[in-house]
C-alpha atoms as a PDB file:
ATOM      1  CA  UNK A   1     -14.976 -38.525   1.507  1.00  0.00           C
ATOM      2  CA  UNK A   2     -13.706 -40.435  -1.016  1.00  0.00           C
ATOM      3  CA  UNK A   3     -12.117 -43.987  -1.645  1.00  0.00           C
ATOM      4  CA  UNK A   4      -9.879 -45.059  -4.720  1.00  0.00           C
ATOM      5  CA  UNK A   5     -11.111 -48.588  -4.327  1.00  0.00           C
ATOM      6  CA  UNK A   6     -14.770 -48.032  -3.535  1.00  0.00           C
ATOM      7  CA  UNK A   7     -15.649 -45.237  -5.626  1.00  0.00           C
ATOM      8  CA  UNK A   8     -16.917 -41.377  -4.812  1.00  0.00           C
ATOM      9  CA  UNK A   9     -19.202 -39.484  -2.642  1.00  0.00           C
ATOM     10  CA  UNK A  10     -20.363 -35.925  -3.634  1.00  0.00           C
ATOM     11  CA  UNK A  11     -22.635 -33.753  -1.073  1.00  0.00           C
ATOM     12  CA  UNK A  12     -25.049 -31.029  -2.831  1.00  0.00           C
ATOM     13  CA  UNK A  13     -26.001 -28.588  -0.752  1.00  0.00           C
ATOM     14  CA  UNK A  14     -29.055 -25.955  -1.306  1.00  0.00           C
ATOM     15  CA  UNK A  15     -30.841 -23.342   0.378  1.00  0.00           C
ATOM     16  CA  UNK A  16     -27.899 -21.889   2.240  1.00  0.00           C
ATOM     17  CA  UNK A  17     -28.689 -18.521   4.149  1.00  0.00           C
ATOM     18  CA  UNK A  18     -26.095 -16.596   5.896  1.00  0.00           C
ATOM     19  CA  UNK A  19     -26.391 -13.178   7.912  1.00  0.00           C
ATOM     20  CA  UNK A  20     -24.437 -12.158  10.814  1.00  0.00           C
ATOM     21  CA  UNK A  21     -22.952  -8.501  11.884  1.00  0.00           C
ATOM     22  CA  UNK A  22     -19.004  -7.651  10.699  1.00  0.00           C
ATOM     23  CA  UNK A  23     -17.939  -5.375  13.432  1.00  0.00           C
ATOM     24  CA  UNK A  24     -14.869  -3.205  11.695  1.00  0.00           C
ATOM     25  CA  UNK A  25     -12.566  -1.236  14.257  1.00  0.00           C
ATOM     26  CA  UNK A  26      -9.560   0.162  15.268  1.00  0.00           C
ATOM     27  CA  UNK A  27      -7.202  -0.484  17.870  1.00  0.00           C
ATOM     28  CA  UNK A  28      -5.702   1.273  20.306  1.00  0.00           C
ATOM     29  CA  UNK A  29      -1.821   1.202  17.921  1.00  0.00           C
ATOM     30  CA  UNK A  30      -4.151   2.116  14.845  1.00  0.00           C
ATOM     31  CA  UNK A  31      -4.591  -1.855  13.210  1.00  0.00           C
ATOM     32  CA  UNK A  32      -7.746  -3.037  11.566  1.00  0.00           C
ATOM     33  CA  UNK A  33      -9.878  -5.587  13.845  1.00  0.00           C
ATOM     34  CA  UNK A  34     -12.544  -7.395  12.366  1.00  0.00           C
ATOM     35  CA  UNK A  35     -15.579  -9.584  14.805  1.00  0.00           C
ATOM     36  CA  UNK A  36     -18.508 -11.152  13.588  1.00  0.00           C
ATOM     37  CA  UNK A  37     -21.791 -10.678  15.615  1.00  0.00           C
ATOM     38  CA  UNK A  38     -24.580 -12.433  15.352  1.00  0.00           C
ATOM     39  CA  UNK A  39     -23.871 -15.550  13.367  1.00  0.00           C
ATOM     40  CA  UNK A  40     -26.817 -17.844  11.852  1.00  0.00           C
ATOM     41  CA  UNK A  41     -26.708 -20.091   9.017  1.00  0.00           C
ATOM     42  CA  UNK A  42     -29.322 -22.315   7.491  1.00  0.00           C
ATOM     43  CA  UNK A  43     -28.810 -24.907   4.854  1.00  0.00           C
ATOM     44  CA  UNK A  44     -32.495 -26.402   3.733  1.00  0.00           C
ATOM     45  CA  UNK A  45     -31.274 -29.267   1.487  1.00  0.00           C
ATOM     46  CA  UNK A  46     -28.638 -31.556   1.216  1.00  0.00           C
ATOM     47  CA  UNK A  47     -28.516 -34.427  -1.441  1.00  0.00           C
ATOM     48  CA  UNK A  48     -25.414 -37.499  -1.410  1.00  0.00           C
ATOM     49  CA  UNK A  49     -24.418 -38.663  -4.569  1.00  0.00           C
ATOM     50  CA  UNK A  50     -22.512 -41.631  -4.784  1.00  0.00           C
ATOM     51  CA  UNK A  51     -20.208 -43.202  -8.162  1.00  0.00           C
ATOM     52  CA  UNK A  52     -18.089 -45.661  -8.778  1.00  0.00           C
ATOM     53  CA  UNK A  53     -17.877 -49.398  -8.038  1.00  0.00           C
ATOM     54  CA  UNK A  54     -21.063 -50.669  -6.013  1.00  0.00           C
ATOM     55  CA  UNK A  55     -22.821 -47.112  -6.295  1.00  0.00           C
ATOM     56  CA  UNK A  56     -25.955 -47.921  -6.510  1.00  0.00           C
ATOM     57  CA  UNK A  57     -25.785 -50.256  -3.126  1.00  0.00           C
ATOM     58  CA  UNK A  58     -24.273 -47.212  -1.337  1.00  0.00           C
ATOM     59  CA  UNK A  59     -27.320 -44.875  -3.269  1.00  0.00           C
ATOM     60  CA  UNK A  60     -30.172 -46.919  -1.721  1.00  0.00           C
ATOM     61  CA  UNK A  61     -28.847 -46.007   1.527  1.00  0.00           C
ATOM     62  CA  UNK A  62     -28.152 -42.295   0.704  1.00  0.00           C
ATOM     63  CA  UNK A  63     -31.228 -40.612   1.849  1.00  0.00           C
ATOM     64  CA  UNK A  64     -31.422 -41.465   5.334  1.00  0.00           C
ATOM     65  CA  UNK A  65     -27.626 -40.243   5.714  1.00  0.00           C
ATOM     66  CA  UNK A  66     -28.765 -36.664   4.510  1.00  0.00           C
ATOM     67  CA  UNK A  67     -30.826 -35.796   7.726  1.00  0.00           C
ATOM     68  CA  UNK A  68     -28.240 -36.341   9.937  1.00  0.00           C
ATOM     69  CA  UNK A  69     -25.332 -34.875   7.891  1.00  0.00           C
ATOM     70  CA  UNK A  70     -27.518 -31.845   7.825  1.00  0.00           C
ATOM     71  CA  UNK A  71     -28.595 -31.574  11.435  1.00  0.00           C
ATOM     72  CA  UNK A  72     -25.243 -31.600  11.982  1.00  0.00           C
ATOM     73  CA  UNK A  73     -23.702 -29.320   9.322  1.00  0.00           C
ATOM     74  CA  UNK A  74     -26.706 -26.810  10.962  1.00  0.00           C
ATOM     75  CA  UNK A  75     -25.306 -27.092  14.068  1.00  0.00           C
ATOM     76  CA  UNK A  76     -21.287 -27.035  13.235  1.00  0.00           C
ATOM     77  CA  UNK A  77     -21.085 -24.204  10.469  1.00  0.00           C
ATOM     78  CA  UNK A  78     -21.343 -20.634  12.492  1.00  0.00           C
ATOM     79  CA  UNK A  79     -18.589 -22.148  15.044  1.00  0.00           C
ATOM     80  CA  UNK A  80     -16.651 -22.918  11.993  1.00  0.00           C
ATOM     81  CA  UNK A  81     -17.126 -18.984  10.435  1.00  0.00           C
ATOM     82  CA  UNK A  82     -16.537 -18.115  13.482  1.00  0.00           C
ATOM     83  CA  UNK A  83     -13.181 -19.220  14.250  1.00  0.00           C
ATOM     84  CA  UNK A  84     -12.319 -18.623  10.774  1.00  0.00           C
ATOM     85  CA  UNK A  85     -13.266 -14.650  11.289  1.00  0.00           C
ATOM     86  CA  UNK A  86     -11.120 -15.091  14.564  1.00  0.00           C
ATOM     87  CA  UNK A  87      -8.246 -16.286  12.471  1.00  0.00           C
ATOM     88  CA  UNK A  88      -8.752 -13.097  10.096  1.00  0.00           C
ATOM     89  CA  UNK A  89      -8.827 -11.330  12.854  1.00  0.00           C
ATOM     90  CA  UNK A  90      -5.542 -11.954  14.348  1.00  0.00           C
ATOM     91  CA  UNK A  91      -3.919 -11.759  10.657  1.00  0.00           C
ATOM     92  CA  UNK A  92      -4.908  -8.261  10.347  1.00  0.00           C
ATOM     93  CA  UNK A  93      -4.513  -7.115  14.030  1.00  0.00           C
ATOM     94  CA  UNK A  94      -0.733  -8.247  13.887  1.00  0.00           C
ATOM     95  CA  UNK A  95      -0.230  -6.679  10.069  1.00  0.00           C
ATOM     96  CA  UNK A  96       2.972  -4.517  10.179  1.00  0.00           C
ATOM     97  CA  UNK A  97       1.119  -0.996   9.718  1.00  0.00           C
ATOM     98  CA  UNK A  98       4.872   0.592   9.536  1.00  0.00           C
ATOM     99  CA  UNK A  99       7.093  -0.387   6.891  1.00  0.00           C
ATOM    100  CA  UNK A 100      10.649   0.150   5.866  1.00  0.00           C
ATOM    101  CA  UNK A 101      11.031   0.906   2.220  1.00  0.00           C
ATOM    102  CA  UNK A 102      14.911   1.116   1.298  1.00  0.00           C
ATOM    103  CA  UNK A 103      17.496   1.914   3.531  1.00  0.00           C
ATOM    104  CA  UNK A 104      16.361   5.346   4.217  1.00  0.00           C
ATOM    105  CA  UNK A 105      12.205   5.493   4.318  1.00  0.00           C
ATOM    106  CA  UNK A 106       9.465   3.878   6.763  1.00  0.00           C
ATOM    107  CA  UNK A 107       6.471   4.154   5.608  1.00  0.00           C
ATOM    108  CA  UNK A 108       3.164   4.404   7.973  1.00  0.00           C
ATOM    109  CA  UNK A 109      -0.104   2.710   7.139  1.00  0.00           C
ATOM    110  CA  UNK A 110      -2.336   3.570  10.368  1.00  0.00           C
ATOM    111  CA  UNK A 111      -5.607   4.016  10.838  1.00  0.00           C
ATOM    112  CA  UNK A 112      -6.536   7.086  11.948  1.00  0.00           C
ATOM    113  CA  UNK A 113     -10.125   5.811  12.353  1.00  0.00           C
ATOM    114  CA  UNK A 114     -12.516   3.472  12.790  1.00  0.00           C
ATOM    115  CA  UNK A 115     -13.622   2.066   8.806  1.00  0.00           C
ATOM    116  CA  UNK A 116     -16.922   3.497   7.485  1.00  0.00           C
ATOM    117  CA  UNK A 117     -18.913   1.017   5.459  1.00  0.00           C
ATOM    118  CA  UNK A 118     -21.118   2.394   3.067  1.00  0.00           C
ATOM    119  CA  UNK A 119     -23.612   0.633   0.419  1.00  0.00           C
ATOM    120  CA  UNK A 120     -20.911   0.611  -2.188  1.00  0.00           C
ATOM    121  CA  UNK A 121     -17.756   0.633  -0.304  1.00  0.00           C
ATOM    122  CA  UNK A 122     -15.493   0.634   2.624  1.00  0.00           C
ATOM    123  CA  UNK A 123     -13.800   4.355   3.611  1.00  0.00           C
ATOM    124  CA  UNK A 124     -10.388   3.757   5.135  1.00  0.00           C
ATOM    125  CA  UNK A 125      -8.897   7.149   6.956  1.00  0.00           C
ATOM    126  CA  UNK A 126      -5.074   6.202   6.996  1.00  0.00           C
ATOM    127  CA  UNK A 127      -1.814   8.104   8.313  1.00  0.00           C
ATOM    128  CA  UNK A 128      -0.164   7.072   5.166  1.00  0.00           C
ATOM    129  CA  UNK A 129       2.955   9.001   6.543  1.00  0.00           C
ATOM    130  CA  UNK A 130       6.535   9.029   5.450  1.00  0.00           C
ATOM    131  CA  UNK A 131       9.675   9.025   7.338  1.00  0.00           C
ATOM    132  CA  UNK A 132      12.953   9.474   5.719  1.00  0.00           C
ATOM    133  CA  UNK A 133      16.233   8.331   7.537  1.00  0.00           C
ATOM    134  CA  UNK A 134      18.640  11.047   5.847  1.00  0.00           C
ATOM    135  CA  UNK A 135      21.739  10.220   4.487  1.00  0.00           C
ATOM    136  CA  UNK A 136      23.162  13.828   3.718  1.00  0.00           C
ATOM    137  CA  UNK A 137      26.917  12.430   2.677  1.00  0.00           C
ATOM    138  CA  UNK A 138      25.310   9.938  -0.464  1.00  0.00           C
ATOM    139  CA  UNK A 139      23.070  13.063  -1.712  1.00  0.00           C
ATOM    140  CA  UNK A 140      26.052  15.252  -1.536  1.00  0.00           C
ATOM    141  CA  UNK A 141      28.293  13.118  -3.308  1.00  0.00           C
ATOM    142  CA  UNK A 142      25.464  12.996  -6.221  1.00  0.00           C
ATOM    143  CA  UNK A 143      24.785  16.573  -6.358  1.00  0.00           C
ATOM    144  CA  UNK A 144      28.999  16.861  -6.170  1.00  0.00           C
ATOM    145  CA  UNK A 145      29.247  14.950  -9.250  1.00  0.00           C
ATOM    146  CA  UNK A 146      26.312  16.600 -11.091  1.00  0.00           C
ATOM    147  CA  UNK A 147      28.058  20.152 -10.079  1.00  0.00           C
ATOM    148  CA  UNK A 148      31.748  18.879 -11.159  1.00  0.00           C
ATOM    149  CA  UNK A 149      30.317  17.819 -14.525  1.00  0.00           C
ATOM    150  CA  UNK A 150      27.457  20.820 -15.684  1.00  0.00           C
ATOM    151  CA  UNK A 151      28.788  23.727 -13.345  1.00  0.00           C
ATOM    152  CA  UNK A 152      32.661  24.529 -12.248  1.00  0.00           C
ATOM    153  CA  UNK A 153      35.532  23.314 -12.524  1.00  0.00           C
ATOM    154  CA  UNK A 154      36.306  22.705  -8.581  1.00  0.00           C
ATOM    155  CA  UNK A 155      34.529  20.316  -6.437  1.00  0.00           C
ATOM    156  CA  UNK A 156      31.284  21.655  -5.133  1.00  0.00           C
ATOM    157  CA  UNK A 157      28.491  20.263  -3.018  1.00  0.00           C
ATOM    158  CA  UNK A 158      24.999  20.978  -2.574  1.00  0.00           C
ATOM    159  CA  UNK A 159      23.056  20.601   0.352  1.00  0.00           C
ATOM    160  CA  UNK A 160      18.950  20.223  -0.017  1.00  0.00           C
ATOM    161  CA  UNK A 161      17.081  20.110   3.029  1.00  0.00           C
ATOM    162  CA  UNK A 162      13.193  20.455   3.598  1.00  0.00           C
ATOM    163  CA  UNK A 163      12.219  22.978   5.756  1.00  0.00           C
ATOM    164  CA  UNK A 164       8.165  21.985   6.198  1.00  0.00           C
ATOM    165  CA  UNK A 165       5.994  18.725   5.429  1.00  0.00           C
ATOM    166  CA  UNK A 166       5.215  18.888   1.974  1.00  0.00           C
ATOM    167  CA  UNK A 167       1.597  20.423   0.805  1.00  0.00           C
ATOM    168  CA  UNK A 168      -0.528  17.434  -0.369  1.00  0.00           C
ATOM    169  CA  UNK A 169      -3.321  18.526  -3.002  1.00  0.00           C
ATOM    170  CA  UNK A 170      -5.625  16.252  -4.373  1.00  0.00           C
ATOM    171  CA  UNK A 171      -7.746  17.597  -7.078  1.00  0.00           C
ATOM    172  CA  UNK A 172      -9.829  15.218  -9.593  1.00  0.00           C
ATOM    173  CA  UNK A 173      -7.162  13.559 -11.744  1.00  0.00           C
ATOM    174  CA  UNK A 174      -4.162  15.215  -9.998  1.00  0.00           C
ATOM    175  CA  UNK A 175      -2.207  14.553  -7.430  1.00  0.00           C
ATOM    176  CA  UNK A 176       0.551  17.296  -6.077  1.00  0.00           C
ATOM    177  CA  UNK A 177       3.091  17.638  -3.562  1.00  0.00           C
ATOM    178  CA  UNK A 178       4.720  21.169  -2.946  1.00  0.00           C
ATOM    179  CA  UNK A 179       7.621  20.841  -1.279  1.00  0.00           C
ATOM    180  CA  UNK A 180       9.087  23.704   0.971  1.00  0.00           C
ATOM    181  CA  UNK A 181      12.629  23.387   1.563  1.00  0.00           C
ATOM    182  CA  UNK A 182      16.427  25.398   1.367  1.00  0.00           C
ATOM    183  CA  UNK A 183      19.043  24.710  -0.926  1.00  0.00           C
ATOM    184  CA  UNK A 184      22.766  25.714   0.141  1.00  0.00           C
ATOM    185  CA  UNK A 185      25.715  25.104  -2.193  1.00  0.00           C
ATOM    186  CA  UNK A 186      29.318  24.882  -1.074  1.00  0.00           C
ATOM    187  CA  UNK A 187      32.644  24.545  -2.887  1.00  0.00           C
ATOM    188  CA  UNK A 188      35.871  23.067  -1.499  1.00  0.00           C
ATOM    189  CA  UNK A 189      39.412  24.484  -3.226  1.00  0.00           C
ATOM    190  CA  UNK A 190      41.787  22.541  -2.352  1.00  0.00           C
ATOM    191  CA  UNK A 191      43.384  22.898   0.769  1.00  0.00           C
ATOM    192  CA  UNK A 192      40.782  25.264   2.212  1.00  0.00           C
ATOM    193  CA  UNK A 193      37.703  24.435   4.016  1.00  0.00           C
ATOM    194  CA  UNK A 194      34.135  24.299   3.105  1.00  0.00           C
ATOM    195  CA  UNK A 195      32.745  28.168   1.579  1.00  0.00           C
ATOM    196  CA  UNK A 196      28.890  28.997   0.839  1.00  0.00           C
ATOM    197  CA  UNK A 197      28.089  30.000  -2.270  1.00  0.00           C
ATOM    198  CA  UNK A 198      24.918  30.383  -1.888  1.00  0.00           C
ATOM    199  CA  UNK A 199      21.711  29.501   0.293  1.00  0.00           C
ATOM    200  CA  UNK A 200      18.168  29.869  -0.440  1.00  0.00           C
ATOM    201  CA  UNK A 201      15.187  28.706   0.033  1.00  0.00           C
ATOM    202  CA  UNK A 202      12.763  27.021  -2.415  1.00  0.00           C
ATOM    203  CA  UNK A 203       9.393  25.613  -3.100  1.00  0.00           C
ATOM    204  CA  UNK A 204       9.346  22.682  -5.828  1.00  0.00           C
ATOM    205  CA  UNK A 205       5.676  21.622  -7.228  1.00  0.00           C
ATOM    206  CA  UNK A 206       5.797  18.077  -7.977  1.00  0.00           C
ATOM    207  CA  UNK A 207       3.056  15.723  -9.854  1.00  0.00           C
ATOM    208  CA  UNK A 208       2.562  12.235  -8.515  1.00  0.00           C
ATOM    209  CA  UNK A 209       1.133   9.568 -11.135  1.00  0.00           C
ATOM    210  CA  UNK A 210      -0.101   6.268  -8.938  1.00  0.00           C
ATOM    211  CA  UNK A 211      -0.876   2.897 -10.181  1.00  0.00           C
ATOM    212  CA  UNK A 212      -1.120  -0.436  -8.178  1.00  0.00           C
ATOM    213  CA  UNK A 213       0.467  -3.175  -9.546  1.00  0.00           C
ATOM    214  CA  UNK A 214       0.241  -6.599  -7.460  1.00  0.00           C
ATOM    215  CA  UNK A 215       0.643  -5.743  -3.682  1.00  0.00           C
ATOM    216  CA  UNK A 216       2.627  -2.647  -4.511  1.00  0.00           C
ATOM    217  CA  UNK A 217       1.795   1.254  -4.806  1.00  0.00           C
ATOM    218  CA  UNK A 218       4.062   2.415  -8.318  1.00  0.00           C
ATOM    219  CA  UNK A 219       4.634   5.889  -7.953  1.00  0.00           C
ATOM    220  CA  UNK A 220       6.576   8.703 -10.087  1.00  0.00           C
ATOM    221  CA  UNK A 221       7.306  11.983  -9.863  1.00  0.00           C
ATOM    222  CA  UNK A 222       7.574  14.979 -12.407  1.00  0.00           C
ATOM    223  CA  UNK A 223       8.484  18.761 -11.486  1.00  0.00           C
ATOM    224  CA  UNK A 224       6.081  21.081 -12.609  1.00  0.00           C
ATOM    225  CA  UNK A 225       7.414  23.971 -11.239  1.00  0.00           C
ATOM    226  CA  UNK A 226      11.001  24.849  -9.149  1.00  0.00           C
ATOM    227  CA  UNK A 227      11.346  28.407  -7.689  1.00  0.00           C
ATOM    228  CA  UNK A 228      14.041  29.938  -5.469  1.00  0.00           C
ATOM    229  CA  UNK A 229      13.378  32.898  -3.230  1.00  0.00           C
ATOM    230  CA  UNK A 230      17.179  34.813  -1.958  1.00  0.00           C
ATOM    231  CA  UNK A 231      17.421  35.307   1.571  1.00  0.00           C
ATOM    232  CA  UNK A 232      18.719  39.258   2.291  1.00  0.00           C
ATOM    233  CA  UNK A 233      21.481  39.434  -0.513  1.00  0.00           C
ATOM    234  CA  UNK A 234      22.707  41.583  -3.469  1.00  0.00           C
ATOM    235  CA  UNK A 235      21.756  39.557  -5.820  1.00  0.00           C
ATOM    236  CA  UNK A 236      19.650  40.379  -9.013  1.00  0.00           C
ATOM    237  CA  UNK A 237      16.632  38.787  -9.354  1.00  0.00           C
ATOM    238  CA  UNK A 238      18.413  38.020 -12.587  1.00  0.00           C
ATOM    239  CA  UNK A 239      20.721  36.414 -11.350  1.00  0.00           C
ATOM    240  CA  UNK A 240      18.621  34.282  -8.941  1.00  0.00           C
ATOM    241  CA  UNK A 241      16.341  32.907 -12.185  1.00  0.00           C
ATOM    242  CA  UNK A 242      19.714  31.409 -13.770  1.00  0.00           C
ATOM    243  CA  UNK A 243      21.006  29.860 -10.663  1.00  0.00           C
ATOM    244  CA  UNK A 244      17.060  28.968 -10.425  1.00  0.00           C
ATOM    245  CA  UNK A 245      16.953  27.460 -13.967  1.00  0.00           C
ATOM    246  CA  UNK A 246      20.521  25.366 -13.079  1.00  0.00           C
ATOM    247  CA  UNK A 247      18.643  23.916 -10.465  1.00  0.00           C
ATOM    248  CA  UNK A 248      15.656  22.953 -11.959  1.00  0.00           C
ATOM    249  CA  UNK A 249      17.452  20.981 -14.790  1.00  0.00           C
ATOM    250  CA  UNK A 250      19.441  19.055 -12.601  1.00  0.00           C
ATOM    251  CA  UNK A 251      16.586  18.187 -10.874  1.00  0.00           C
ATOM    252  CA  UNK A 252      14.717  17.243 -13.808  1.00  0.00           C
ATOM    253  CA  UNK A 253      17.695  15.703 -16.047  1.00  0.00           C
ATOM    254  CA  UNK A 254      19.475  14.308 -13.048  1.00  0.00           C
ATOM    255  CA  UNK A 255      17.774  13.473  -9.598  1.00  0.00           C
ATOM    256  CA  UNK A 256      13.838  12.718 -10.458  1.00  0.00           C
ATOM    257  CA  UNK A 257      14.821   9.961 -13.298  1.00  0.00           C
ATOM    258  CA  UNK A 258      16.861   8.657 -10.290  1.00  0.00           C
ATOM    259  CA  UNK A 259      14.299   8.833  -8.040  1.00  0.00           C
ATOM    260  CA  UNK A 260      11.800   7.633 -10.386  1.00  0.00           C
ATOM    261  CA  UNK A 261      14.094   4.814 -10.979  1.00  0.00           C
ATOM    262  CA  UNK A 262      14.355   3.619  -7.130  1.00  0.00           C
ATOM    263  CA  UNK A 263      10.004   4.399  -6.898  1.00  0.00           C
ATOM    264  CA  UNK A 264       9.202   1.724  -9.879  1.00  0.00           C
ATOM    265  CA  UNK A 265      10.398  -0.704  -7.036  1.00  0.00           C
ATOM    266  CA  UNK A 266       6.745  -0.120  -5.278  1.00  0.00           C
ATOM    267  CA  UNK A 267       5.962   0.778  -2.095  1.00  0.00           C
ATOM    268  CA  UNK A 268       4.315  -2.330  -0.573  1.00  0.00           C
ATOM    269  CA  UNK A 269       0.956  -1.769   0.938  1.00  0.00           C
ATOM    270  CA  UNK A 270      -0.280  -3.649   4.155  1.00  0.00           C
ATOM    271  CA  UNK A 271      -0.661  -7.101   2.823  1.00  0.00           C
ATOM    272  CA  UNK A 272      -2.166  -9.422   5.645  1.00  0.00           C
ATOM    273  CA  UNK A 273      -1.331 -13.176   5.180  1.00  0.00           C
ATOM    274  CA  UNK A 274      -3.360 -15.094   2.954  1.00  0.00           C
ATOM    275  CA  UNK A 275      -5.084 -12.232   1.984  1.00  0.00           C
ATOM    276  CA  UNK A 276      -4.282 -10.856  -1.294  1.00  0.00           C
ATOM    277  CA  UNK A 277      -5.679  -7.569  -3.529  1.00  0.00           C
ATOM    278  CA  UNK A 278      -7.273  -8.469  -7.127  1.00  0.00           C
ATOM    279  CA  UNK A 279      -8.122  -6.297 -10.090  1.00  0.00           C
ATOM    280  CA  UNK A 280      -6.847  -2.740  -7.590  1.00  0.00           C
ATOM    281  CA  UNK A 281      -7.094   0.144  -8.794  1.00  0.00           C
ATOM    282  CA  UNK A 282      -6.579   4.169  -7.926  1.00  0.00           C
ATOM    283  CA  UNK A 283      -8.329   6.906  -8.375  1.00  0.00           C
ATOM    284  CA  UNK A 284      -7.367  10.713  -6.968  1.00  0.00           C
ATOM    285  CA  UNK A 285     -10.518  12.713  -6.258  1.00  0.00           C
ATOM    286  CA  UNK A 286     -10.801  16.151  -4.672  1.00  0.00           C
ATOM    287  CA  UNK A 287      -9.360  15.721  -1.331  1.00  0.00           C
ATOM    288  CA  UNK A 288      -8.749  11.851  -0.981  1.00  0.00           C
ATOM    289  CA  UNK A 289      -7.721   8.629  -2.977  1.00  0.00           C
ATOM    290  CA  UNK A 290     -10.371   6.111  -4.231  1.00  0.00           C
ATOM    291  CA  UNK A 291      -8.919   2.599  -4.162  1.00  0.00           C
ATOM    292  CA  UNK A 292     -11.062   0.050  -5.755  1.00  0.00           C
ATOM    293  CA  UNK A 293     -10.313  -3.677  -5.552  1.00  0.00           C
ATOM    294  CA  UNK A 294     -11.075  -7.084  -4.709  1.00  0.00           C
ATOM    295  CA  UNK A 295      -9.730  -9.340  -1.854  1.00  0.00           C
ATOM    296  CA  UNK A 296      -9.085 -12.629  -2.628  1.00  0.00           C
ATOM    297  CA  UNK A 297      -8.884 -15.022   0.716  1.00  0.00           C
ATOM    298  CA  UNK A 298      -6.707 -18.262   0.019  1.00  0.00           C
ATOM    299  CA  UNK A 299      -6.812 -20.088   3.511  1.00  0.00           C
ATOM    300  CA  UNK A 300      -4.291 -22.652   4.543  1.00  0.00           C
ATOM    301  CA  UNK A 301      -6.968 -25.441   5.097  1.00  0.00           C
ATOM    302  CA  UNK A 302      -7.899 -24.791   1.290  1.00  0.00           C
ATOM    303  CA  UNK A 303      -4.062 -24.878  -0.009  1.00  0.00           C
ATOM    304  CA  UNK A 304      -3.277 -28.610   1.755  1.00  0.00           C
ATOM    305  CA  UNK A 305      -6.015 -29.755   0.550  1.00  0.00           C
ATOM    306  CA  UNK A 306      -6.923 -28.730  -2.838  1.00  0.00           C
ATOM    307  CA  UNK A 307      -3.607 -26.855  -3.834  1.00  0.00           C
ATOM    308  CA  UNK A 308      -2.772 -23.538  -5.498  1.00  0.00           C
END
């Protein structure tokens, strides 16, 4: 409402009231929906302010154009929220609650639940499930050269495979992940085929430190504890805590700073368009994750016509 010849218009609005009913759910395929119910808004006062060349003209005729204009803003603004919820809406209903992290990991956002809103905040139940797409011939080849290097002389191979979904605890200021899996190590002399050294199983005790930087969950990893357990054999249990303490340094001097390394990248959380998280942060309490931050909604409308 504005003219670069004639000068500017400002509207002043006052006595604004809002209330209507945000209906959070969950679909069928586990995606957010959002509805508003119940829409009513009131605005008691509106003043027009002209500047610029010939204000004062356009000022004497100002107050009869604020009855109208506010009639009509009465009348217009809950269709407006309304279509604008209906665009939020179909941004979050359509937000990718699966995601591919890598080559080798999809990661699954759904909600398990409809979202409880409290006083204070909004509980979110969520899958938050991991999928990884093995590739047993790249680990190989790094545990291979980790074994040629700190162990034998002759190629060797180690295979790591879990055998359970790892143990999530969640204790106030820690975060764990036991990990039950089997461990079977092979060497290959030349001209012979594959021979097992030696299989057993393990459980590794992992701590997880979390942070949220941007739209990404930063996560690393550090071994607390690695322990073997031999399958019917002769060995001595002395035996078993060497071969135990081999493994637990390559782990810790060899794979976790890798997979720390590949982790910094972020996991990207669900990040619906023009919606973006401000000032996040997370929390690990006993027996779920407190993630505290604010939205920030940066509509299309608002970018064309103001910018940034």
């Amino acid at each position: 409402m504005s003219s670069r010849a004639e000068g500017r218009a400002a509207l002043f609005l006052a006595e604004i009231f809002f209330s209507g009913l945000i209906n959070l759910s969950r679909s069928d395929t586990g995606h957010p929906t959002m509805k508003l119910e119940d829409c009513y808004v009131r605005v008691g006062h509106a003043h027009i302010s002209f500047s610029g060349e010939f204000s004062v003209l356009y000022n004497s005729f100002a107050e009869p154009m604020e009855k109208p204009i506010l009639k009509n803003l009465n009348k217009k603004l809950c269709p407006i929220i309304m279509d604008r919820f209906e665009d939020i809406n179909a941004n979050i209903s359509s937000l990718e609650v699966v995601t591919k992290f890598g080559e080798d990991i999809l990661l699954d956002y759904s909600l398990l639940e409809p979202p409880e809103i409290t006083q204070s905040s909004i509980d979110l139940n969520l899958k938050l499930s991991k999928h990884l797409i093995q590739n047993p011939q790249g680990i190989g080849s790094l545990f291979s050269q980790i074994a040629e290097l700190y162990i034998m002389s002759q190629p060797l191979m180690m295979r790591v495979l879990t055998t359970e979904p790892p143990v999530v605890s969640l204790e106030p200021n820690n975060f764990t992940l036991n990990i039950p899996g089997s461990v079977v190590m092979l060497t290959k002399p030349k001209n012979a085929t594959e021979e097992a050294i030696v299989s057993m199983d393990f459980v590794a005790s992992t701590s997880v430190g979390l942070a949220i930087l941007g739209q990404k969950l930063i996560c690393s990893l550090s071994l607390n504890r690695f322990r073997l357990s031999g399958p019917e054999s002769n060995r001595s249990s002395i035996e078993v805590l060497r071969f135990e303490n081999i493994l637990s340094s390559i782990l810790h001097f060899g794979v976790f700073p890798l997979a720390n390394a590949r982790l910094q990248q972020g996991f990207p959380l669900p990040n619906p368009h023009q919606i973006s998280l401000v000032k996040s942060d997370i929390e690990v309490h006993k027996g779920f994750l407190l993630v505290s931050t604010d939205l920030r909604y940066d509509p299309l409308w608002k970018k064309q016509h103001f910018g940034g």
